[in-house]
C-alpha atoms as a PDB file:
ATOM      1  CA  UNK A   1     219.405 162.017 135.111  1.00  0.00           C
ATOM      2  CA  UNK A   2     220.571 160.670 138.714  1.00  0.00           C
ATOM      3  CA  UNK A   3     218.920 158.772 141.008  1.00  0.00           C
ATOM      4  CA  UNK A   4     217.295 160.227 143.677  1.00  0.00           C
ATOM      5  CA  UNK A   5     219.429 160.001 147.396  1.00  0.00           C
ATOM      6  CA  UNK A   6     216.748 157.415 149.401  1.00  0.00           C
ATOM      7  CA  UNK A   7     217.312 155.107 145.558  1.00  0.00           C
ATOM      8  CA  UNK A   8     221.083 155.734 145.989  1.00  0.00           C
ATOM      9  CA  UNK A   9     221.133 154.654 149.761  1.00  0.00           C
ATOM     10  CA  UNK A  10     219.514 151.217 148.562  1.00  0.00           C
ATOM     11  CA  UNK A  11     221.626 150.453 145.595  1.00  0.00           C
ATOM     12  CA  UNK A  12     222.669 147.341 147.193  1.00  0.00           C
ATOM     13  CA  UNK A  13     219.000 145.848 147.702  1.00  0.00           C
ATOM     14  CA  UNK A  14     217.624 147.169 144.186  1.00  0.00           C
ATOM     15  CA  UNK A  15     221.018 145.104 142.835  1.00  0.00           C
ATOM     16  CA  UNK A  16     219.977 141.922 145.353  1.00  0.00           C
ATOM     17  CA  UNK A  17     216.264 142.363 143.572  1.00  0.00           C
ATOM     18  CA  UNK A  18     217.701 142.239 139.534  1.00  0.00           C
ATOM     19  CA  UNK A  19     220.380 139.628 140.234  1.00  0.00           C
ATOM     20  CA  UNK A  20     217.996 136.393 139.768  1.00  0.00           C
ATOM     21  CA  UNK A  21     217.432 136.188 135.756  1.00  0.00           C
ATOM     22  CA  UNK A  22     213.893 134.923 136.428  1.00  0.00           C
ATOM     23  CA  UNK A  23     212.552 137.841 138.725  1.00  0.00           C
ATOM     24  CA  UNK A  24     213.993 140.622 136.091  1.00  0.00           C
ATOM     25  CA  UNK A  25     212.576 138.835 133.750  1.00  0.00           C
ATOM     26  CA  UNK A  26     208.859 139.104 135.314  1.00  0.00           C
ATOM     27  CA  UNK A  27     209.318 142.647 136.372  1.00  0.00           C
ATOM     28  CA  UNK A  28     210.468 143.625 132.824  1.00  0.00           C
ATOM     29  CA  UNK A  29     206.937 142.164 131.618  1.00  0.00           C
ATOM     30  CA  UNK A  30     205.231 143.898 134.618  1.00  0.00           C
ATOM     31  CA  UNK A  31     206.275 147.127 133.698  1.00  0.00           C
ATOM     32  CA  UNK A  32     205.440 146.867 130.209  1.00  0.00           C
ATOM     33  CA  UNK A  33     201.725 146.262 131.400  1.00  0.00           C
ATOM     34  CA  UNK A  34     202.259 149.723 133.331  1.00  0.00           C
ATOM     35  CA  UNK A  35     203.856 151.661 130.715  1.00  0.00           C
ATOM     36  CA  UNK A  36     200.671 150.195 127.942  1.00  0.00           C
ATOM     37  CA  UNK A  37     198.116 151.386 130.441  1.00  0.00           C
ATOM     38  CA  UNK A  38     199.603 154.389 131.376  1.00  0.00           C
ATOM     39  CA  UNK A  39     199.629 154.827 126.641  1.00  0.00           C
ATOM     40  CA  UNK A  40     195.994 154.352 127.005  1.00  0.00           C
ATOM     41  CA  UNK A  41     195.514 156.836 129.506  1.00  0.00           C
ATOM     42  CA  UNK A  42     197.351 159.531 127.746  1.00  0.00           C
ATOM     43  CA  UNK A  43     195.448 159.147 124.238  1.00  0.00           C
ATOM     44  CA  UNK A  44     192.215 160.043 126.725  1.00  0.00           C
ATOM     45  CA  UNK A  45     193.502 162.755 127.761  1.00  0.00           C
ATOM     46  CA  UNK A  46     194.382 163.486 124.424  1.00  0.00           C
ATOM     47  CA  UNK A  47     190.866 163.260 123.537  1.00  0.00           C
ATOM     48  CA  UNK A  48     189.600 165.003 126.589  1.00  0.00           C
ATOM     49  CA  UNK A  49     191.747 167.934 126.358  1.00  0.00           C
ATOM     50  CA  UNK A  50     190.740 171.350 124.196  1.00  0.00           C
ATOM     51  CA  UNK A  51     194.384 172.759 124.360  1.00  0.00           C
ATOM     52  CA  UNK A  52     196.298 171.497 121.008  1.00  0.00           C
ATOM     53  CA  UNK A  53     199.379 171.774 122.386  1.00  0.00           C
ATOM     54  CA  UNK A  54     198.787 169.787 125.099  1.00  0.00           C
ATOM     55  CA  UNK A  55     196.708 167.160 122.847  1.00  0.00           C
ATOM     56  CA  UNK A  56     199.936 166.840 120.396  1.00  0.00           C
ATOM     57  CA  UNK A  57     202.231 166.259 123.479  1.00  0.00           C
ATOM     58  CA  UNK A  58     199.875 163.677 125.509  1.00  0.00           C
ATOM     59  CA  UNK A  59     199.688 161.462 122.098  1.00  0.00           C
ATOM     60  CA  UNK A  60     203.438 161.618 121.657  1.00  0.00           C
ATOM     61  CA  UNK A  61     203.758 160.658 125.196  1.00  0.00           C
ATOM     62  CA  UNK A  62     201.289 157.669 124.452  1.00  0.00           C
ATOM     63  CA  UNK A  63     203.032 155.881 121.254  1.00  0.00           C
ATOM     64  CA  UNK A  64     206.348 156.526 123.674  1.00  0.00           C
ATOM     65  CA  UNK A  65     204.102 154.502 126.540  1.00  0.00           C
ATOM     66  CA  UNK A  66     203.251 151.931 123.593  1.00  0.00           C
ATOM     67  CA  UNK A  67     206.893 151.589 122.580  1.00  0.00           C
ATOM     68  CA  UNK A  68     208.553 151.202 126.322  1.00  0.00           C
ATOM     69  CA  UNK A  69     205.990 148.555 126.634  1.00  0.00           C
ATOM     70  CA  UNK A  70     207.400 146.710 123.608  1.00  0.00           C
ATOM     71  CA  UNK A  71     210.652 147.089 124.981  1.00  0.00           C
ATOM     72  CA  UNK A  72     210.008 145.954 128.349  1.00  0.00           C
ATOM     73  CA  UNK A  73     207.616 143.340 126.835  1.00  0.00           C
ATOM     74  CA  UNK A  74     210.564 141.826 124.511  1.00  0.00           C
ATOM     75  CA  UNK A  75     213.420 141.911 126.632  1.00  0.00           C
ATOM     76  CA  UNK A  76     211.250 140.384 129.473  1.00  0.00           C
ATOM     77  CA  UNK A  77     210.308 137.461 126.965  1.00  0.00           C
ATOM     78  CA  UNK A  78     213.841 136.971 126.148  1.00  0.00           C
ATOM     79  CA  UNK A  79     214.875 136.452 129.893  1.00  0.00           C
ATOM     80  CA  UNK A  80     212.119 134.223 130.317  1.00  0.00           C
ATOM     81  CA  UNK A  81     213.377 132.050 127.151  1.00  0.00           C
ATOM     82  CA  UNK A  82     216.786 131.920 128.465  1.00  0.00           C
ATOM     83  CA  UNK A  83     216.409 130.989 132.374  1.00  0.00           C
ATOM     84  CA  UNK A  84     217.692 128.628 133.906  1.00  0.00           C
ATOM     85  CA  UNK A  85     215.566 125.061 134.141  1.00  0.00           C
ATOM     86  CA  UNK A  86     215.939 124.832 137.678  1.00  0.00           C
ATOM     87  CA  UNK A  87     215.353 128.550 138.376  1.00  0.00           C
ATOM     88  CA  UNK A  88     212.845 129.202 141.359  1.00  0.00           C
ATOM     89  CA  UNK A  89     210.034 130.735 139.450  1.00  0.00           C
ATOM     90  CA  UNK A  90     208.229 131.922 142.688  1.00  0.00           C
ATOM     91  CA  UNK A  91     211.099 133.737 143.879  1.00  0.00           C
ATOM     92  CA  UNK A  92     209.854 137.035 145.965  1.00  0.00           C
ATOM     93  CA  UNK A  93     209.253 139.941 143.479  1.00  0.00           C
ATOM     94  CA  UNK A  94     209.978 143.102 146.141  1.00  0.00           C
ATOM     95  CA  UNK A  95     207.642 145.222 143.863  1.00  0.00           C
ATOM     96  CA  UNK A  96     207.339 147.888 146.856  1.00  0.00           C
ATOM     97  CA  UNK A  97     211.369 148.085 146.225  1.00  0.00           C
ATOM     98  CA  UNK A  98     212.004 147.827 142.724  1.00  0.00           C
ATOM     99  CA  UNK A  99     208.626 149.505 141.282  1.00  0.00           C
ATOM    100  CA  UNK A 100     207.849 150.078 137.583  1.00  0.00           C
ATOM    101  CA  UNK A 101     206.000 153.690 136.951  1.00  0.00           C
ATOM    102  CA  UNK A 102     203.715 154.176 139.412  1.00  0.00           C
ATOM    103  CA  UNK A 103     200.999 156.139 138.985  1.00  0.00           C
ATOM    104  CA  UNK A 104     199.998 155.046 135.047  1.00  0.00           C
ATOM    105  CA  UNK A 105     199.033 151.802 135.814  1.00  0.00           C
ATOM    106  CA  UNK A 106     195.110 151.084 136.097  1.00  0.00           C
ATOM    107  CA  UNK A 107     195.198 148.330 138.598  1.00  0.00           C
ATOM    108  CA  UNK A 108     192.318 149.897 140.949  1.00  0.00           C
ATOM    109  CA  UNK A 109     194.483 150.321 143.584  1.00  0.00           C
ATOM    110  CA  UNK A 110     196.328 152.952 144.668  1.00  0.00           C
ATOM    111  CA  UNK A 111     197.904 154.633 142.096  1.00  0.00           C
ATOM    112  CA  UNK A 112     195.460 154.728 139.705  1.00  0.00           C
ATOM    113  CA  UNK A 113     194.673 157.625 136.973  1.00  0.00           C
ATOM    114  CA  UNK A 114     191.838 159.168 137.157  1.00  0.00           C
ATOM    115  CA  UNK A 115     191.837 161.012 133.871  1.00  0.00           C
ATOM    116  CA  UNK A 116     188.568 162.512 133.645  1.00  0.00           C
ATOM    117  CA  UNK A 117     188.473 163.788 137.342  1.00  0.00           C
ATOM    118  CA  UNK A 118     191.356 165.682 137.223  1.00  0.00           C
ATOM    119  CA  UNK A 119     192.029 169.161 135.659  1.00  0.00           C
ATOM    120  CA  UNK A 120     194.842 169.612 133.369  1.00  0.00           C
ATOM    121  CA  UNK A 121     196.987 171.609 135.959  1.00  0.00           C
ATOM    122  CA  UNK A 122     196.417 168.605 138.438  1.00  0.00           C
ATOM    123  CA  UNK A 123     197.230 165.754 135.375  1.00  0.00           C
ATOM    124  CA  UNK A 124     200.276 167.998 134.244  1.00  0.00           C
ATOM    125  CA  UNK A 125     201.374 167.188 138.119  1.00  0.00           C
ATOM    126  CA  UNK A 126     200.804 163.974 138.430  1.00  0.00           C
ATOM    127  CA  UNK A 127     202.269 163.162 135.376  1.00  0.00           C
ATOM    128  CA  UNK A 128     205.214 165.442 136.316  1.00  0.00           C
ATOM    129  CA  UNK A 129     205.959 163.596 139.751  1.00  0.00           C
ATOM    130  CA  UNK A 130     205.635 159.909 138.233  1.00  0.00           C
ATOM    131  CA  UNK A 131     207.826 160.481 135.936  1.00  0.00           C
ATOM    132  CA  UNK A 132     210.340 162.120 137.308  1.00  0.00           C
ATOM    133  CA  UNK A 133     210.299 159.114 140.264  1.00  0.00           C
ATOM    134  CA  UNK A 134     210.239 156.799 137.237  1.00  0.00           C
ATOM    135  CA  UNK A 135     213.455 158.869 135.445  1.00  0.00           C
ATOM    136  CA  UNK A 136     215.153 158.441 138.887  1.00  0.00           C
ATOM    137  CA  UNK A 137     214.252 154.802 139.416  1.00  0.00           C
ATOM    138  CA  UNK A 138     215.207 153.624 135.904  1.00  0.00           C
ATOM    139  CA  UNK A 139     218.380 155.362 135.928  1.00  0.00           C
ATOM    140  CA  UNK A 140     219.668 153.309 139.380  1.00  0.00           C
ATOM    141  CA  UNK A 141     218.208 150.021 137.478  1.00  0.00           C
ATOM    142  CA  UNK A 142     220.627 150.821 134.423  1.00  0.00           C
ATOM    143  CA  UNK A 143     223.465 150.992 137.438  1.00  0.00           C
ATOM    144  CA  UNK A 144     223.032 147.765 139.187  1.00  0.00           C
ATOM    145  CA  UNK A 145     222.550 146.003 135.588  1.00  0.00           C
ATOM    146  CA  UNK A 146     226.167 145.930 134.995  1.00  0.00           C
ATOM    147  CA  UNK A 147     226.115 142.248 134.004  1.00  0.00           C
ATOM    148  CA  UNK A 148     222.887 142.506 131.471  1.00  0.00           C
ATOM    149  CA  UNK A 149     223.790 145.486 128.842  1.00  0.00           C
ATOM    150  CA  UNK A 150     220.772 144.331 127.166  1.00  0.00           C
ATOM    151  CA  UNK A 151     219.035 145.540 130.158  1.00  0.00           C
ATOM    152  CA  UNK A 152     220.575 147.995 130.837  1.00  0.00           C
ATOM    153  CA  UNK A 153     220.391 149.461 126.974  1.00  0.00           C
ATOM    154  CA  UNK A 154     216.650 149.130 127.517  1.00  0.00           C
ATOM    155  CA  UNK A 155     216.203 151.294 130.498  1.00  0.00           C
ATOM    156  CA  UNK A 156     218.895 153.709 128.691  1.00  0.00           C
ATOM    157  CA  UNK A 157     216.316 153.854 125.700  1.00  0.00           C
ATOM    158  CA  UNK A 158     213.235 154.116 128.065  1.00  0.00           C
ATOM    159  CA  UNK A 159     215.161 156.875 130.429  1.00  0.00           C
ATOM    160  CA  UNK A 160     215.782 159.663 127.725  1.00  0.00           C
ATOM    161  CA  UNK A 161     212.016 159.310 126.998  1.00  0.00           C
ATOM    162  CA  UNK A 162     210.974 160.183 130.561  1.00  0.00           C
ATOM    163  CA  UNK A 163     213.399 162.772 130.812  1.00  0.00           C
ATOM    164  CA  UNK A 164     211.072 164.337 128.324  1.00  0.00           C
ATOM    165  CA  UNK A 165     208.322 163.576 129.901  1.00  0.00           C
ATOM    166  CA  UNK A 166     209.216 164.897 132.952  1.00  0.00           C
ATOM    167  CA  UNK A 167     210.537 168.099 131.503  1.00  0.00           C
ATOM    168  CA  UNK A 168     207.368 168.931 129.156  1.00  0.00           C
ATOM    169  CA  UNK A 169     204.816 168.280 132.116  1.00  0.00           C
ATOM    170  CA  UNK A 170     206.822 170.579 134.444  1.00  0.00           C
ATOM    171  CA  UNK A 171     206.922 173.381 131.469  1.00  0.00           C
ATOM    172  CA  UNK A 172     203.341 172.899 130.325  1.00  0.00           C
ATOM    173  CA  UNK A 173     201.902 173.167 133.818  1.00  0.00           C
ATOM    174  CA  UNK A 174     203.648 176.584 134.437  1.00  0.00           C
ATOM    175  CA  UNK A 175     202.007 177.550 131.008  1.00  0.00           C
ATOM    176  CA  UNK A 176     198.764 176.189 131.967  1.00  0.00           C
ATOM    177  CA  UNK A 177     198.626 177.016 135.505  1.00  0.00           C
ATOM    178  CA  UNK A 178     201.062 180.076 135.906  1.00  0.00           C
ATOM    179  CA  UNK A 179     199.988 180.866 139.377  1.00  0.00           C
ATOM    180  CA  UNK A 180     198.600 177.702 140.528  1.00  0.00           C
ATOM    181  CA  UNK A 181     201.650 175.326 139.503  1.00  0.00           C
ATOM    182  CA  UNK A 182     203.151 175.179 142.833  1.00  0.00           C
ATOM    183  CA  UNK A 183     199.738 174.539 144.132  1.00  0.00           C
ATOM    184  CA  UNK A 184     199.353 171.539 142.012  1.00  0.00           C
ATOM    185  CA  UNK A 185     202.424 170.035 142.891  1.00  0.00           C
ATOM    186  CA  UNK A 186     202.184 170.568 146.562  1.00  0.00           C
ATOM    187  CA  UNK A 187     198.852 168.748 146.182  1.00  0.00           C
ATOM    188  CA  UNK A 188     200.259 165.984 143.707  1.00  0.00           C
ATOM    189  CA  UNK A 189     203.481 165.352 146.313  1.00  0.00           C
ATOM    190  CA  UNK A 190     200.401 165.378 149.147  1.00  0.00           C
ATOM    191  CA  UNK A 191     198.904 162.313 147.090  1.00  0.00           C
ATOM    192  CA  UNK A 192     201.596 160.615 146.688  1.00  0.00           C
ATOM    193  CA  UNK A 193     202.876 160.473 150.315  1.00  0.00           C
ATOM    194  CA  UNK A 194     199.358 159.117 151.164  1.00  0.00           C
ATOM    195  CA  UNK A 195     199.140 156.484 149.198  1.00  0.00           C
ATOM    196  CA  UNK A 196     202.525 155.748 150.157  1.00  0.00           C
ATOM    197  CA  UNK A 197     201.560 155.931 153.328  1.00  0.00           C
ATOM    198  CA  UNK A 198     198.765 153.128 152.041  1.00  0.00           C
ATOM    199  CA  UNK A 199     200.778 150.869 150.373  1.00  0.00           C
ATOM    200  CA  UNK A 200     203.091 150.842 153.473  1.00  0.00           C
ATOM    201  CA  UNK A 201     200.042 150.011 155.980  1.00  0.00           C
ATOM    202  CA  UNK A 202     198.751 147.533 153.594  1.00  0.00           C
ATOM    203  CA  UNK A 203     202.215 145.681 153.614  1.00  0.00           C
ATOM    204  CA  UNK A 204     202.533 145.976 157.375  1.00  0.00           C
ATOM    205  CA  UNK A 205     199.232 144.373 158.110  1.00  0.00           C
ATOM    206  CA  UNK A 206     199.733 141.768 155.937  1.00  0.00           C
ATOM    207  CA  UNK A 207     202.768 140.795 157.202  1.00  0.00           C
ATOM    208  CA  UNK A 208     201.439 141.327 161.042  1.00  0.00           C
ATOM    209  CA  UNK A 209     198.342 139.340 159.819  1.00  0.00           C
ATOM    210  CA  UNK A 210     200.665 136.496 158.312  1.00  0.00           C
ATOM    211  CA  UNK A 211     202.488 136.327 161.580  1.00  0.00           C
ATOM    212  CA  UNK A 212     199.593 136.472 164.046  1.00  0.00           C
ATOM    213  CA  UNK A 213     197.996 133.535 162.053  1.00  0.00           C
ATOM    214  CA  UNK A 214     200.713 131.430 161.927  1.00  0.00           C
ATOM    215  CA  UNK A 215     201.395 132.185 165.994  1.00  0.00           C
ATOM    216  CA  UNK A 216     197.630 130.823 166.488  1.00  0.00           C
ATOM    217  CA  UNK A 217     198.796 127.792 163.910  1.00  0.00           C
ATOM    218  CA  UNK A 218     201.533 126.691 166.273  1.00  0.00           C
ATOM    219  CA  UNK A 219     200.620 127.905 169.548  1.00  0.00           C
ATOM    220  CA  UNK A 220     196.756 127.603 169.770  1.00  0.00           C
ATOM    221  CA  UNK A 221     195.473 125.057 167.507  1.00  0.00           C
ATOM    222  CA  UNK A 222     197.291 122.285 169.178  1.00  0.00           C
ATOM    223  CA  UNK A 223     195.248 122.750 172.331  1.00  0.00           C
ATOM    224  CA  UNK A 224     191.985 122.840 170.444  1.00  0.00           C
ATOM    225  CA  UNK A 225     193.350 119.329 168.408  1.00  0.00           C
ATOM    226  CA  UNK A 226     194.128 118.113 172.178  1.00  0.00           C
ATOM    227  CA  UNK A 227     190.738 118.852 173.595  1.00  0.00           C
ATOM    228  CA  UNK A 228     188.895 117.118 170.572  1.00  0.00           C
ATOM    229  CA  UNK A 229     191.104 114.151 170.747  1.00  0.00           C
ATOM    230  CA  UNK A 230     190.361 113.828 174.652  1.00  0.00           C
ATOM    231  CA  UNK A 231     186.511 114.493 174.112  1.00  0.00           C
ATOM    232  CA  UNK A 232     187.017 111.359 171.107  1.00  0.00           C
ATOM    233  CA  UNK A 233     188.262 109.145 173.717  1.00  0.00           C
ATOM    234  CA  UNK A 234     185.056 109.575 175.781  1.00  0.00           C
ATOM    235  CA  UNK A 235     182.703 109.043 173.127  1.00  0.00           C
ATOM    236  CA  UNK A 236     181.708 105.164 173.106  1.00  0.00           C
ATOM    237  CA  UNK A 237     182.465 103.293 169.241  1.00  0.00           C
ATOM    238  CA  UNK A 238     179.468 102.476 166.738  1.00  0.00           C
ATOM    239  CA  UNK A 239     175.922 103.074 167.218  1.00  0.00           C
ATOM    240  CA  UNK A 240     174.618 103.632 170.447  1.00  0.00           C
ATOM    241  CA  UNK A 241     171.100 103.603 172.036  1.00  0.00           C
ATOM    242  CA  UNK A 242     169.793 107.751 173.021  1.00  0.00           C
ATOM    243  CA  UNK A 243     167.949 108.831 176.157  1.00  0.00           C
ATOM    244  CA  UNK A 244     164.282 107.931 176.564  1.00  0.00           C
ATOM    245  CA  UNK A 245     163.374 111.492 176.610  1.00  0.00           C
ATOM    246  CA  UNK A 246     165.268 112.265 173.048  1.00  0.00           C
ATOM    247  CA  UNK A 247     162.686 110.441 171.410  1.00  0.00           C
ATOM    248  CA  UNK A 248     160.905 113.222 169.589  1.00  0.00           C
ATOM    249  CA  UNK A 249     164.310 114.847 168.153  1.00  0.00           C
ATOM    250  CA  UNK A 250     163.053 113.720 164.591  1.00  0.00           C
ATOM    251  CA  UNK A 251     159.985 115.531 165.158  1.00  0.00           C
ATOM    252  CA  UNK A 252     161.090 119.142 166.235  1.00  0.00           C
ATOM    253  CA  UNK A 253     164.246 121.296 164.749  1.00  0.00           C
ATOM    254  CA  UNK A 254     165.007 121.732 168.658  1.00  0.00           C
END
């Protein structure tokens, strides 16, 4: 399996993102929360499905889900064990760069799997597309870990897995959906790009969000400080007596 062309065209950035020990370290344990969810969701489809076949092949891909996610889950722990004392632990994570397997992962966002909403021809797609990304993204991680070949081992073990995966959803959905396959994955690709599309609007307006506060932080709060210090200055110190006709203020909420 090769990465994909845009992955190739940012090797340099994905090998900025798993050069600081810490940071690899918490995107290791990220991912194996992805990969357990993503086990869970395949033994209900396992139990929602009537085909056999299919049921055999969506609990084998589950205890593979369960065992990346000890692998991820281990190797992440080690990192963490052996990091630096000084290391910045709140180092930027660039999860919209370096992303585990999207589309497993339960987080109620975006990429979410909705198991029992989809039909098995739509599943078999999504399933097909994530993990082919994933095969394609794990592959450049095992590149750019050069200096970590217990890393890099791990995302070896993980990668012949999805290459599986990848090639039994493609096969099943042609047997499932003989005419409508191309269908499905024209629709799953659709998805995709939208919440792509999402995630990349979200980020944006964030970051515009960020940077229009902090412009009214250093460009527009000062005058508001100014004018309340000025209208301080006028205000006499202590106690002072009130207006004759302010004498019933106690008595009325006006």
């Amino acid at each position: 399996m090769k990465p994909s062309r845009r992955d190739r065209a940012l090797t340099p950035l994905h090998r900025w993102v798993w050069r600081d020990v810490d940071r690899r370290a918490r995107k290791l344990i990220r991912f194996a929360e992805t990969e357990a969810e993503g086990g869970r969701h395949l033994a209900h489809a396992a139990e929602l499905t009537a085909d056999p076949l299919l049921r055999r092949l969506f609990l084998r891909h589950a205890l593979d889900e369960e065992r990346h996610a000890a692998l991820f889950r281990s190797r992440g722990q080690k990192l963490r064990r052996r990091r630096e004392p000084d290391s910045k632990t709140g180092a930027l994570d660039a999860d919209w760069l370096a992303p585990g397997e999207r589309g497993l992962a339960s987080d109620g966002g975006l990429d979410r799997l909705q198991v029992g909403e989809m039909s098995e021809a739509a599943l078999l797609a999504f399933l097909h597309l994530s993990e082919k990304a994933a095969a394609e993204r794990f592959a450049l991680y095992g590149e750019v870990l050069e200096g970590d070949p217990e890393t890099e081992a791990v995302f070896g073990d993980v990668l012949r897995d999805e290459v599986f995966h990848m090639t039994y959803t493609r096969t099943q959905l042609g047997r499932v959906a003989p005419t409508r396959n191309r269908r499905a994955l024209w629709r799953a690709r659709a998805g995709r790009l939208w919440r792509a599309y999402l995630r990349l609007a979200g980020a944006l307006a964030g970051l515009f969000g960020g940077l229009f506060l902090t412009v009214q932080y250093f460009l527009l709060l000062p005058w508001f400080a100014m004018a309340a210090k000025r209208a301080a200055r006028r205000e006499p110190d202590g106690w002072h007596a009130c207006p004759a006709g302010d004498a019933g203020a106690l008595e009325s909420q006006y």
